[in-house]
C-alpha atoms as a PDB file:
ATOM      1  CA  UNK A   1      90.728 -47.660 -24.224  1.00  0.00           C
ATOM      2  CA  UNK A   2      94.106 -48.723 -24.536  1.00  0.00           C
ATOM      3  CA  UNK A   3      95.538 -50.124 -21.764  1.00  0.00           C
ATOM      4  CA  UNK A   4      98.775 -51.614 -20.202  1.00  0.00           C
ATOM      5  CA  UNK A   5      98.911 -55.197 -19.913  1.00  0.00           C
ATOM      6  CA  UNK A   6     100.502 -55.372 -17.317  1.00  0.00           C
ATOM      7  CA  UNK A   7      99.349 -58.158 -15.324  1.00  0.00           C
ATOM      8  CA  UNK A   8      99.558 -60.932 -18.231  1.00  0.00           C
ATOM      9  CA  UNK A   9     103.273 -60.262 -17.686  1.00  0.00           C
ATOM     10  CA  UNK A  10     103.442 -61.440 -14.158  1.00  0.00           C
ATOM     11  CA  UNK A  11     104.658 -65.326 -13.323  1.00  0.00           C
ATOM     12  CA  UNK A  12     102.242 -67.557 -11.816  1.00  0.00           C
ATOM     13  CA  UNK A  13     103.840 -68.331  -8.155  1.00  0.00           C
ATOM     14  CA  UNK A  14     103.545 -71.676  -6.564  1.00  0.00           C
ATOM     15  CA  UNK A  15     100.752 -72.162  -4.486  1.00  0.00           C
ATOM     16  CA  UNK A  16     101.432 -73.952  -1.130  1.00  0.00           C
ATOM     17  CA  UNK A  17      98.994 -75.898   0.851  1.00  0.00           C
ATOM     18  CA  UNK A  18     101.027 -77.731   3.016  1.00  0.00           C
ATOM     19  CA  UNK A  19     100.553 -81.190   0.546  1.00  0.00           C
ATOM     20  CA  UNK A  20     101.776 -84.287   1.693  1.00  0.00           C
ATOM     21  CA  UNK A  21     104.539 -85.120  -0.472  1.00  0.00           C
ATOM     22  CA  UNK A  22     103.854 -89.003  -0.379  1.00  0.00           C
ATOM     23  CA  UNK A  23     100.761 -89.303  -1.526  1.00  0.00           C
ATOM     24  CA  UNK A  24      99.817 -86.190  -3.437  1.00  0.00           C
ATOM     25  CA  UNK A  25      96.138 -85.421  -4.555  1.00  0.00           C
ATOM     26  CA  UNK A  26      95.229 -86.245  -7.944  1.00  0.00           C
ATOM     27  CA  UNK A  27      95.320 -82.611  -9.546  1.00  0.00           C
ATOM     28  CA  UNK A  28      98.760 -81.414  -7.694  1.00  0.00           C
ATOM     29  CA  UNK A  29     101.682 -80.906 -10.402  1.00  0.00           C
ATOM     30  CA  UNK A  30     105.008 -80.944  -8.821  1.00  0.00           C
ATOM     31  CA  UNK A  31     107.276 -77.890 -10.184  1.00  0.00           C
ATOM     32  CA  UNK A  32     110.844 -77.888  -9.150  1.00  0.00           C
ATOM     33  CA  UNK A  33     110.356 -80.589  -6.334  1.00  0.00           C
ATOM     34  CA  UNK A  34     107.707 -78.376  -4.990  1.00  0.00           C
ATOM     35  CA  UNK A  35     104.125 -79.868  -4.921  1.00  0.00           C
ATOM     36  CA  UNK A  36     101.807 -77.164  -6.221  1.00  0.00           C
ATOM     37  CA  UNK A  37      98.317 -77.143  -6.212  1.00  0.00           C
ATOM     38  CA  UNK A  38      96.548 -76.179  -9.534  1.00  0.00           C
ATOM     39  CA  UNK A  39      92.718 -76.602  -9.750  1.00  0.00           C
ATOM     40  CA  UNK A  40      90.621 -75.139 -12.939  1.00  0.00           C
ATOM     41  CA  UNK A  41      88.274 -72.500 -10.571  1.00  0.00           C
ATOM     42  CA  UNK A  42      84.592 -73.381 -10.590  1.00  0.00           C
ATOM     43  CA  UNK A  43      82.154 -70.827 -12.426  1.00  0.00           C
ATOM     44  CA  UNK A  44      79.098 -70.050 -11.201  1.00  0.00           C
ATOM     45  CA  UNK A  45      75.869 -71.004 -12.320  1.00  0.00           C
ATOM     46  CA  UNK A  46      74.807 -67.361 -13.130  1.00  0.00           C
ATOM     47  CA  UNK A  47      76.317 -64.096 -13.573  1.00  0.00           C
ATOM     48  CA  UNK A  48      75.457 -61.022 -14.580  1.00  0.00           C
ATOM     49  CA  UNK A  49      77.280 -58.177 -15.438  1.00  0.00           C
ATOM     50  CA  UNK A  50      75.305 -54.918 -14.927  1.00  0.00           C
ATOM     51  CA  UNK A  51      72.034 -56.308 -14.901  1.00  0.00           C
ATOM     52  CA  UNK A  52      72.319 -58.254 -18.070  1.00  0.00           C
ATOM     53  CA  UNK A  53      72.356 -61.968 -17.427  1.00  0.00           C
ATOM     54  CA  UNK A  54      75.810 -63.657 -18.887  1.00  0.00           C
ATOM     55  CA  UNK A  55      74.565 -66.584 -21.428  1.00  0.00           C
ATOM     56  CA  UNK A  56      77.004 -69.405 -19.668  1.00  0.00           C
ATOM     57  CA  UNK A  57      74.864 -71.691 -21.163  1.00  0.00           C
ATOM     58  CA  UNK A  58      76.762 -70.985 -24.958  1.00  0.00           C
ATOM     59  CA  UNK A  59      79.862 -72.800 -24.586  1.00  0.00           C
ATOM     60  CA  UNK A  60      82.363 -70.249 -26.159  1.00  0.00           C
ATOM     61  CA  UNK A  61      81.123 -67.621 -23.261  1.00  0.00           C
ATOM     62  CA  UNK A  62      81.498 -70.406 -20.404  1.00  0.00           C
ATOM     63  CA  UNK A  63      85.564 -70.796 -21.531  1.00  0.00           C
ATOM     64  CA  UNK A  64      86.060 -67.383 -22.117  1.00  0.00           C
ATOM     65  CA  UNK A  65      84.866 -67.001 -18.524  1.00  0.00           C
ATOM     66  CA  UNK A  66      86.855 -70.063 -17.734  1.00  0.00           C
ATOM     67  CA  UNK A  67      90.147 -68.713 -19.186  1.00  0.00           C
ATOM     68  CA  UNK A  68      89.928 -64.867 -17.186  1.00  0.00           C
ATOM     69  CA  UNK A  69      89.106 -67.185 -13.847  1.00  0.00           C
ATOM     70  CA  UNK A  70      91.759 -69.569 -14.256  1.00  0.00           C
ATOM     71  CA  UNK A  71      94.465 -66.459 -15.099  1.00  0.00           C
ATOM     72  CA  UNK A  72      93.345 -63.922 -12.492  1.00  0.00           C
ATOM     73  CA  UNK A  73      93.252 -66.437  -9.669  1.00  0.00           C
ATOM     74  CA  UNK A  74      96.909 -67.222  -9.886  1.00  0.00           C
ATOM     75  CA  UNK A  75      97.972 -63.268 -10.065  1.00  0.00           C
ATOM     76  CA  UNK A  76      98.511 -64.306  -6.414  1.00  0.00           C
ATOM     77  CA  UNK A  77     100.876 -60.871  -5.578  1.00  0.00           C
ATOM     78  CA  UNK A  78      98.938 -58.654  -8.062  1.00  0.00           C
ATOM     79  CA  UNK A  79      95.563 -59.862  -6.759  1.00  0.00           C
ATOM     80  CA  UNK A  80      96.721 -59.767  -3.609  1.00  0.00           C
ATOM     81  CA  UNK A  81      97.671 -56.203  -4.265  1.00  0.00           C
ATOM     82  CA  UNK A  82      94.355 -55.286  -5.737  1.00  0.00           C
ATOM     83  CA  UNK A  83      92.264 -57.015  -2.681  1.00  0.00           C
ATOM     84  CA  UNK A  84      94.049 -54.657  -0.463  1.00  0.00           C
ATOM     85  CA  UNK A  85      93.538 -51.365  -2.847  1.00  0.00           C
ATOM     86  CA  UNK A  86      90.103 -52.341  -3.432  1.00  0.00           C
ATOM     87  CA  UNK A  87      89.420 -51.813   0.727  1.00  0.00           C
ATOM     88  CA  UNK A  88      90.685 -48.154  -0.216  1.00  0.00           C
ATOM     89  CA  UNK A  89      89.134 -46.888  -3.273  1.00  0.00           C
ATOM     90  CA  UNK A  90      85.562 -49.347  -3.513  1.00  0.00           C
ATOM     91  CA  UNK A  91      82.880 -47.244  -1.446  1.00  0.00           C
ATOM     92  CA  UNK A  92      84.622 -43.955  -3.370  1.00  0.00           C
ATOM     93  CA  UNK A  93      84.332 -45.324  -6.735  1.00  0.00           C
ATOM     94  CA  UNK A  94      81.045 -46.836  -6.540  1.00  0.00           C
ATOM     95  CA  UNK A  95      79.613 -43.881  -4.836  1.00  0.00           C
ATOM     96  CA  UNK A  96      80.301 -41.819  -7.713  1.00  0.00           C
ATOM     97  CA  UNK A  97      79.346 -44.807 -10.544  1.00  0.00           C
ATOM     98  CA  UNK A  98      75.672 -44.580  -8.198  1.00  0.00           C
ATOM     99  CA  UNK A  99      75.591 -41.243  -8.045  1.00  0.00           C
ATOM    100  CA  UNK A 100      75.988 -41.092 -12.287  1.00  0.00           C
ATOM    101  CA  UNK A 101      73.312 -43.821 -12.500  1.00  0.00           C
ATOM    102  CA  UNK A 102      76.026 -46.327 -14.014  1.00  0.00           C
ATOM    103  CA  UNK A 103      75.530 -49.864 -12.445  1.00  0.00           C
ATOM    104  CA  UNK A 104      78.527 -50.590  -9.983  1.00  0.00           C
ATOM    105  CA  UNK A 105      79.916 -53.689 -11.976  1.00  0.00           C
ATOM    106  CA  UNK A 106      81.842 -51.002 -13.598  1.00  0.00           C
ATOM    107  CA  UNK A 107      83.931 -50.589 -10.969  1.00  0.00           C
ATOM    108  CA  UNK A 108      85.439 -54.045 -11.955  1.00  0.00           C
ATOM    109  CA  UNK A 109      86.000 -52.406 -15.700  1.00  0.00           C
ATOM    110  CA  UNK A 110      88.621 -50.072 -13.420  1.00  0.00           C
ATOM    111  CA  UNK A 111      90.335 -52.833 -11.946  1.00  0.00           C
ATOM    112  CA  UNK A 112      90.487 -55.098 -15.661  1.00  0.00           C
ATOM    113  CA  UNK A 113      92.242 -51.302 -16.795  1.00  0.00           C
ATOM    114  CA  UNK A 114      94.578 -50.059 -14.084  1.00  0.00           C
ATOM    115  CA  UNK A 115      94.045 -52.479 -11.198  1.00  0.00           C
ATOM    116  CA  UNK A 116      93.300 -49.344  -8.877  1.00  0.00           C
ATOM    117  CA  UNK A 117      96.558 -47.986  -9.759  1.00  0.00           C
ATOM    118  CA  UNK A 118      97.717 -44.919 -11.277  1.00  0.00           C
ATOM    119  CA  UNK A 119      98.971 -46.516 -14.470  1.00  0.00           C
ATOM    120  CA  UNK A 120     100.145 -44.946 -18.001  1.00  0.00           C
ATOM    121  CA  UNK A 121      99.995 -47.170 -20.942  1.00  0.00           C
ATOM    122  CA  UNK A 122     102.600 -47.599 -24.049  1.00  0.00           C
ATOM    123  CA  UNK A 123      99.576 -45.717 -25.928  1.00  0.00           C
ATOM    124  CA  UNK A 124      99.383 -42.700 -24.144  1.00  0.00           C
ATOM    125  CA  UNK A 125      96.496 -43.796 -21.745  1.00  0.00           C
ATOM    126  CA  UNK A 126      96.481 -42.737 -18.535  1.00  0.00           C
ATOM    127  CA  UNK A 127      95.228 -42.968 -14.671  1.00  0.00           C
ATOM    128  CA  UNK A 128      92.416 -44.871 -13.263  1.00  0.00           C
ATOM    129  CA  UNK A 129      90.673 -45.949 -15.864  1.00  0.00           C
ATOM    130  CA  UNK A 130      93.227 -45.330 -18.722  1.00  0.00           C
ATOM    131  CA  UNK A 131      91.524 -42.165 -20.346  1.00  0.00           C
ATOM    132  CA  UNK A 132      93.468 -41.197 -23.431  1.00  0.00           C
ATOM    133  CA  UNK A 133      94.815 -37.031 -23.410  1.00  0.00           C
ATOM    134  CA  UNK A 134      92.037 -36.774 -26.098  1.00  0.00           C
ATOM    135  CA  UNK A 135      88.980 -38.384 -25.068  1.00  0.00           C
ATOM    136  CA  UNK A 136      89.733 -37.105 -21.683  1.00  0.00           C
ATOM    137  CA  UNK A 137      89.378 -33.558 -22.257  1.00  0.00           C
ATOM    138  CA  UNK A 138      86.585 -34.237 -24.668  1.00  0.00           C
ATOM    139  CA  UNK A 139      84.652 -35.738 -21.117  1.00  0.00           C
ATOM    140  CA  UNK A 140      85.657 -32.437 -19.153  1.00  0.00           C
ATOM    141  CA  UNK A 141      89.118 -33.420 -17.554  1.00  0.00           C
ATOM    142  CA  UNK A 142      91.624 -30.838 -17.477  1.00  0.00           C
ATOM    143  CA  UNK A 143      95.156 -32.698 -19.023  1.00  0.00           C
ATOM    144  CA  UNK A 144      98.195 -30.352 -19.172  1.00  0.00           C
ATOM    145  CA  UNK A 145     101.856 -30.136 -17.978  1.00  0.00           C
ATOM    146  CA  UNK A 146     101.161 -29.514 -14.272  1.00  0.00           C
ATOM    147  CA  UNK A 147      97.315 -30.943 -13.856  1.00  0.00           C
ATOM    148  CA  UNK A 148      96.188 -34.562 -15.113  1.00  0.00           C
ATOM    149  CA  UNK A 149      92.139 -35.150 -13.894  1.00  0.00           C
ATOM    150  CA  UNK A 150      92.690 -38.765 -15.417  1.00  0.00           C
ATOM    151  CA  UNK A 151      94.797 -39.459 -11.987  1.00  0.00           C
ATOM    152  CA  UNK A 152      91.750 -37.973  -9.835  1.00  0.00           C
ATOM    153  CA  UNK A 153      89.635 -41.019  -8.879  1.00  0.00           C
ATOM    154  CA  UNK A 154      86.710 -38.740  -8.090  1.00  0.00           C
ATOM    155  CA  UNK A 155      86.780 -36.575 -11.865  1.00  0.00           C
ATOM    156  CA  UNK A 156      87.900 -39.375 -13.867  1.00  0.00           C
ATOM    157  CA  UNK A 157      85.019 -41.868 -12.619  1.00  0.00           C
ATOM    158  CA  UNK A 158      82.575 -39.511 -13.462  1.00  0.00           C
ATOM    159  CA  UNK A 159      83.745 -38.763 -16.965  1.00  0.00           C
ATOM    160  CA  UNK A 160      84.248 -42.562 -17.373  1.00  0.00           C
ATOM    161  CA  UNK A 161      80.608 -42.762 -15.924  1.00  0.00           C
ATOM    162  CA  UNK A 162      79.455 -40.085 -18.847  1.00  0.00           C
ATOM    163  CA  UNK A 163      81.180 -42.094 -21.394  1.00  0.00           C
ATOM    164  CA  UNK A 164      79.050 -45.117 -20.668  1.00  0.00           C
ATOM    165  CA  UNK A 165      76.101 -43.619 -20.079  1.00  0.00           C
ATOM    166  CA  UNK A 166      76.326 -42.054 -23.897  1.00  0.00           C
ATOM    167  CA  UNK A 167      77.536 -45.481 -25.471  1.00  0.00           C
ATOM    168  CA  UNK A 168      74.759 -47.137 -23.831  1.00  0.00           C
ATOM    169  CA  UNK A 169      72.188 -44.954 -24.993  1.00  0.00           C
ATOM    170  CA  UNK A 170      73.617 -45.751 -28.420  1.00  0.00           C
ATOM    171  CA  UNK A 171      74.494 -49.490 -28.394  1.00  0.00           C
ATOM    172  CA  UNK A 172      71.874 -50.242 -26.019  1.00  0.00           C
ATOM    173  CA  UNK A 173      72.774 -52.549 -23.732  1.00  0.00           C
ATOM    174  CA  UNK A 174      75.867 -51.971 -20.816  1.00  0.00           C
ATOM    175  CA  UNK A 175      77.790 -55.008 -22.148  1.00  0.00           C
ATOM    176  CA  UNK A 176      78.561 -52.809 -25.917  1.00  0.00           C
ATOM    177  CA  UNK A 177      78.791 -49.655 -23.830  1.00  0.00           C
ATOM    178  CA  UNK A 178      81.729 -51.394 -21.750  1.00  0.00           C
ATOM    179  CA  UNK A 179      83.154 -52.474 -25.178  1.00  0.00           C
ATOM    180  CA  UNK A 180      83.593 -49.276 -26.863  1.00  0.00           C
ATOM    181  CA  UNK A 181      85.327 -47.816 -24.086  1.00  0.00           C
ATOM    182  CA  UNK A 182      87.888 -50.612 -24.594  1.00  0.00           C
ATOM    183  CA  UNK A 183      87.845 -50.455 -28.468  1.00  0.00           C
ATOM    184  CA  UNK A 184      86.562 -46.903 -29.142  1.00  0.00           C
ATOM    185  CA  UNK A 185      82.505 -46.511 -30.765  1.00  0.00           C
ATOM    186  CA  UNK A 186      83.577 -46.348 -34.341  1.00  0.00           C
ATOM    187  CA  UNK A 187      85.128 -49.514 -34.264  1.00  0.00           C
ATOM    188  CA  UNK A 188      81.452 -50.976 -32.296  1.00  0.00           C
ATOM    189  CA  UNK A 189      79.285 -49.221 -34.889  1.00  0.00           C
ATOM    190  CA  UNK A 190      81.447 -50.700 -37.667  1.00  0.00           C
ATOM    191  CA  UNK A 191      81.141 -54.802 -36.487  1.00  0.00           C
ATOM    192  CA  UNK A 192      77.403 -54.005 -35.498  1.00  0.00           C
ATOM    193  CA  UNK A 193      77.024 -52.913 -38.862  1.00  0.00           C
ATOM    194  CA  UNK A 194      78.621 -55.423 -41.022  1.00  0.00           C
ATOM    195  CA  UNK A 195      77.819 -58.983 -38.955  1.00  0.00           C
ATOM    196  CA  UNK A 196      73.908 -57.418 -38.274  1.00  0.00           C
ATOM    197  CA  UNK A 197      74.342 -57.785 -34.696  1.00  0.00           C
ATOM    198  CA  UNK A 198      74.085 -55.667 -31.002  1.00  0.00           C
ATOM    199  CA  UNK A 199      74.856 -58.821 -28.672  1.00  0.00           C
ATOM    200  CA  UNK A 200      78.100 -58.751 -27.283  1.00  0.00           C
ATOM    201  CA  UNK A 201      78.557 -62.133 -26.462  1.00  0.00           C
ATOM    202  CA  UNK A 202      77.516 -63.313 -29.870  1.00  0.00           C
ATOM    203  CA  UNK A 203      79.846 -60.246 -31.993  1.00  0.00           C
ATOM    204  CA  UNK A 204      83.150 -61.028 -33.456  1.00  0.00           C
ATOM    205  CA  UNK A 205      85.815 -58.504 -31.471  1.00  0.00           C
ATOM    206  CA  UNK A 206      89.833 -58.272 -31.154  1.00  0.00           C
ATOM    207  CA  UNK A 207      90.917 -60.796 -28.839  1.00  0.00           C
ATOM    208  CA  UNK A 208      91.351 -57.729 -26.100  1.00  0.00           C
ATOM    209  CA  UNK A 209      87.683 -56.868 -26.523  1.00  0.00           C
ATOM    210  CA  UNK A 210      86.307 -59.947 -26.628  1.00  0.00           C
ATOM    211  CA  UNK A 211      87.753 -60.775 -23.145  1.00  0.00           C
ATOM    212  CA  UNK A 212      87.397 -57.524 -21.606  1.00  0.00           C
ATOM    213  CA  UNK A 213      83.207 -57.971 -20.207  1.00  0.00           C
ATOM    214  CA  UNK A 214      85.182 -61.592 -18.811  1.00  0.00           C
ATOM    215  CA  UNK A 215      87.820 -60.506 -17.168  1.00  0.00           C
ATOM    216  CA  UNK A 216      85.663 -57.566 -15.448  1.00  0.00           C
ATOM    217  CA  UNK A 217      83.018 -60.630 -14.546  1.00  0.00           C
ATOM    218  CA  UNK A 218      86.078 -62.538 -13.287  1.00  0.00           C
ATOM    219  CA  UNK A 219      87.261 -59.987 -11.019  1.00  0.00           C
ATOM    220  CA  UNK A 220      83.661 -59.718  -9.862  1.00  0.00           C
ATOM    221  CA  UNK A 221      83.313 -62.959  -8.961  1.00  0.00           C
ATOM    222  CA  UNK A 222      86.648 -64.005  -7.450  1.00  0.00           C
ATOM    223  CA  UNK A 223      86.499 -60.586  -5.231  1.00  0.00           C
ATOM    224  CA  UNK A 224      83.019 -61.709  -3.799  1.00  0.00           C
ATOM    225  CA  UNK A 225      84.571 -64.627  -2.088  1.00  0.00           C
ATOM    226  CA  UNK A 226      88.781 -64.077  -2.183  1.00  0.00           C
ATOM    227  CA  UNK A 227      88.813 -67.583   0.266  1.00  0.00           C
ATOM    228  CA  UNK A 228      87.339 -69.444  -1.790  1.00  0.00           C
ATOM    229  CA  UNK A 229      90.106 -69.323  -4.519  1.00  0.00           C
ATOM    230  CA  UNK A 230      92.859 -68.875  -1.866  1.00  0.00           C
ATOM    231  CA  UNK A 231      93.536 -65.705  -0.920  1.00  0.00           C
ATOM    232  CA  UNK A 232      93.185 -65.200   3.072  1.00  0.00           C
ATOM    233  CA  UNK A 233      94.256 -61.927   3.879  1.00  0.00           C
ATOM    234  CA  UNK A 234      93.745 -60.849   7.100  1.00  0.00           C
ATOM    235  CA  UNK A 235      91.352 -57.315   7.616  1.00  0.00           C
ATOM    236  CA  UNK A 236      94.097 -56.029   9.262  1.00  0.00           C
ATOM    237  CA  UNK A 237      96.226 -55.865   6.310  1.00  0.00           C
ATOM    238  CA  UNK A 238      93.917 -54.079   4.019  1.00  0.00           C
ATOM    239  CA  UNK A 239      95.185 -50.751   3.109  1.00  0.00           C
ATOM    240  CA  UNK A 240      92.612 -48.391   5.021  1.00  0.00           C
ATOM    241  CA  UNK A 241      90.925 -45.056   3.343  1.00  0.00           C
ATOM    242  CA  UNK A 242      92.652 -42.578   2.663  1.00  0.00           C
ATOM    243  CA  UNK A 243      92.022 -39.624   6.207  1.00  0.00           C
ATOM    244  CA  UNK A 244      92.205 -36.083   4.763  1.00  0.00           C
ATOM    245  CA  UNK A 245      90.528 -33.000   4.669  1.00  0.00           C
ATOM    246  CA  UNK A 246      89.821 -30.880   1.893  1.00  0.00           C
ATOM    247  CA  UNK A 247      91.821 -27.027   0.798  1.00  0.00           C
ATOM    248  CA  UNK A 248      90.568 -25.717  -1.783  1.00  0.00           C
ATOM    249  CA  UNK A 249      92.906 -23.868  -3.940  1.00  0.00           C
ATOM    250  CA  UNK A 250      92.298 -21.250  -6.592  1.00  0.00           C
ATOM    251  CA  UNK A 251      94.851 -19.512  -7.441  1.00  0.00           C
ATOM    252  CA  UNK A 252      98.858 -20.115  -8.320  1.00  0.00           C
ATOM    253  CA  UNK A 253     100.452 -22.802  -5.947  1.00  0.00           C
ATOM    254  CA  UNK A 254     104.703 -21.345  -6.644  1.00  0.00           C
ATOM    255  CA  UNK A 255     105.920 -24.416  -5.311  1.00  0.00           C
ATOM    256  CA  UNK A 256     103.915 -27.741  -4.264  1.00  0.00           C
ATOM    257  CA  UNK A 257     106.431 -29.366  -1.783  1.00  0.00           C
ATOM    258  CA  UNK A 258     106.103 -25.330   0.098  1.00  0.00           C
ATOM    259  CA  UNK A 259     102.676 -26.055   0.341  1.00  0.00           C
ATOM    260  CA  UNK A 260     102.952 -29.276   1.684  1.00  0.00           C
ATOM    261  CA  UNK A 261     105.264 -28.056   4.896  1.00  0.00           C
ATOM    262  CA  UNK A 262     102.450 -25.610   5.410  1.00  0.00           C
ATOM    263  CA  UNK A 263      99.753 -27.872   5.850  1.00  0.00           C
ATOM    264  CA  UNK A 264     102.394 -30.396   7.724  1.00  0.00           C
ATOM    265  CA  UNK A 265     103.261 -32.840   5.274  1.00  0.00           C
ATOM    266  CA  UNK A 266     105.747 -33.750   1.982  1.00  0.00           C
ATOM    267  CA  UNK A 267     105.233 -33.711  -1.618  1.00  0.00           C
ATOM    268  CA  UNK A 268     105.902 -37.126  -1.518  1.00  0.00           C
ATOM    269  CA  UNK A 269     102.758 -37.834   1.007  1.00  0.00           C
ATOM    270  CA  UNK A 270     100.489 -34.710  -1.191  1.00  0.00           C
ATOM    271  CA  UNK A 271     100.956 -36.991  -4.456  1.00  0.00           C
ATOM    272  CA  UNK A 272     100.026 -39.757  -2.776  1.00  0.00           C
ATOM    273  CA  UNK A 273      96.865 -38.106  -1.795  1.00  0.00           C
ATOM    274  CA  UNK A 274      96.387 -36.044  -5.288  1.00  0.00           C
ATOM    275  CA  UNK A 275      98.116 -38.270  -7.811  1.00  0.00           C
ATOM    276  CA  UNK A 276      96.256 -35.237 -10.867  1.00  0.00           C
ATOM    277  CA  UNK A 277      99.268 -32.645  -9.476  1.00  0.00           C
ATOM    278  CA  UNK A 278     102.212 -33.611 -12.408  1.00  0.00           C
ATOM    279  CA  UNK A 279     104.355 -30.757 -11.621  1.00  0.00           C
ATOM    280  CA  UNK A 280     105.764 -29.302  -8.284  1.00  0.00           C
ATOM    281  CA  UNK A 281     104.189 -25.752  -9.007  1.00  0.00           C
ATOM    282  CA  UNK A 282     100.684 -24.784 -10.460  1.00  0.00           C
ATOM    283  CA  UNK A 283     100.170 -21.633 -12.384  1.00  0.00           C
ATOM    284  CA  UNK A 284      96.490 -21.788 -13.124  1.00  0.00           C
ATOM    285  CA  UNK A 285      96.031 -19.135 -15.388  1.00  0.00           C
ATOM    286  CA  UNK A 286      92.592 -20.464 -16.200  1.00  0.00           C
ATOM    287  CA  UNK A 287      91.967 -19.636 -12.446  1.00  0.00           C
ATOM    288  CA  UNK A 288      89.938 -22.891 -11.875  1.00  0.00           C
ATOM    289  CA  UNK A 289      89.455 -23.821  -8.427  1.00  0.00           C
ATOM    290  CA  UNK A 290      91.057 -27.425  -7.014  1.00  0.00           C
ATOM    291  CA  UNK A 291      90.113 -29.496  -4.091  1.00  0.00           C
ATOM    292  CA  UNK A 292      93.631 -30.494  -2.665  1.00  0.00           C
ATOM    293  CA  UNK A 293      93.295 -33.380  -0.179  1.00  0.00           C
ATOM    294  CA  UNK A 294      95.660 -32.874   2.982  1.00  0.00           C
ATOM    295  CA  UNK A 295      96.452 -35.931   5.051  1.00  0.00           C
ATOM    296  CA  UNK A 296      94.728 -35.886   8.389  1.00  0.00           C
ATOM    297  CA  UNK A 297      97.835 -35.565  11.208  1.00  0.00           C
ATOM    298  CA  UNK A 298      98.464 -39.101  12.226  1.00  0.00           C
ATOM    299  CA  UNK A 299      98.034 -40.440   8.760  1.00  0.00           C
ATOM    300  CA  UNK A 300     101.220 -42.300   8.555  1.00  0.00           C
END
């Protein structure tokens, strides 16, 4: 999938440990009279991603690991960002990736795309996990003026879950499956075909490709242990689950922010909750039927 690369774009800020200026430690780099701490992150002695053990033991996989590591941990806002989203959105995501029979490592492929935010890319791809309008409906989401299923985390996990489930079936192995969703199957069968090889980590890709698998490991492994690569954020200022309950709606909605003031909210607040309604009105003329989340009272 195409995807907005977004993060890449974000300065690395200076990271403060309360240094004493006088006699520095060996690996601190001053930067604008400011001492700043900059350590290469340790990797771990084994990883997996899926199930399938990461060879760390070839050293062009060990720096490609190296290199996602070493960027990630200094997103400090964006990271920081993510860490709280991920308190959100995990158990929801995962419980559908379970329920599919897709291993949950893939929930780190939705972070590497749209960092738990409902993103568009300069290509067209959109929501969660950066569906393009095509490949979207072709995995069952509806995608039209006033409903996008690529924004609903539920829908658009379990087409995403579909999609792997075919590629691996076909590639065999989850590591290729996670590829051709970045890079679409034709272009996997193509390479497997002319360098005579299924092994991700030993196949030739783009240089987005190639570090996708490693930035989705990275993300694993610094979001097992935030502390241990600096980021102490207190449980109290994780963003909580979303508190709603569920109207289901089947017929023509004239006006969304109406709707809204009936079940004593805002349109601003409903998006929030249902990020697939793109227009203030739904006419449904398929008549399909919509779960519409409504904000428990108290919510804000």
């Amino acid at each position: 999938m195409d995807r907005i690369q977004l993060f890449f774009l974000i300065p690395l800020l200076s990271f403060c440990n309360n240094l004493n200026a006088d006699s520095p430690p060996s690996d601190t780099t001053i930067v604008s009279g400011v001492n700043q701490v900059v350590r290469i992150p340790e990797l771990p002695k084994e990883i997996s991603f899926a199930g399938e053990n990461v060879p760390l033991h070839y050293s062009d996989v060990r720096e490609a690991l190296q290199r996602e590591m070493t960027i990630i941990s200094y997103w400090h806002g964006s990271l920081t960002y993510i860490i709280q989203l991920d308190n959100r959105y995990r158990k929801e995501i995962i419980r559908v990736l379970k329920e599919e029979g897709v291993p949950e490592d893939f929930y780190y492929l939705c972070i590497a795309e749209s960092g738990l935010q409902p993103l568009i890319s300069p290509a067209g791809a959109e929501g969660y996990w950066q569906f393009l309008r095509g490949t979207a409906k072709e995995y069952g989401l509806t995608v039209d003026e006033e409903v996008d299923e690529r924004y609903n985390i539920e829908k658009s996990t379990r087409a995403a879950a579909a999609y792997f489930k075919k590629s691996k079936e076909e590639f065999g192995s989850w590591t290729l499956s996670a590829a051709s969703f970045n890079i679409g199957p034709d272009n996997v069968r193509y390479r497997v075909k002319i360098q005579s090889e299924s092994n991700y980590y030993n196949m030739q890709f783009p240089e987005e490709t190639g570090r996708y698998v490693f930035r989705a490991l990275a993300f694993k492994i610094i979001m097992a242990d935030p502390e241990k690569y600096g980021f102490f954020i207190d449980p109290d200022k994780l963003f909580p689950p979303l508190r709603y309950r569920e109207v289901d709606v089947k017929g023509a909605v004239s006006n969304w922010s109406d709707f809204a003031r009936e079940h004593k909210t805002n349109f601003k607040i409903l998006k929030i909750y249902n990020q697939w309604i793109r227009a203030n009105m739904l006419h449904n003329k398929a008549g399909k039927s919509y779960k519409v989340k409504v904000p428990e009272e108290g919510y804000r």
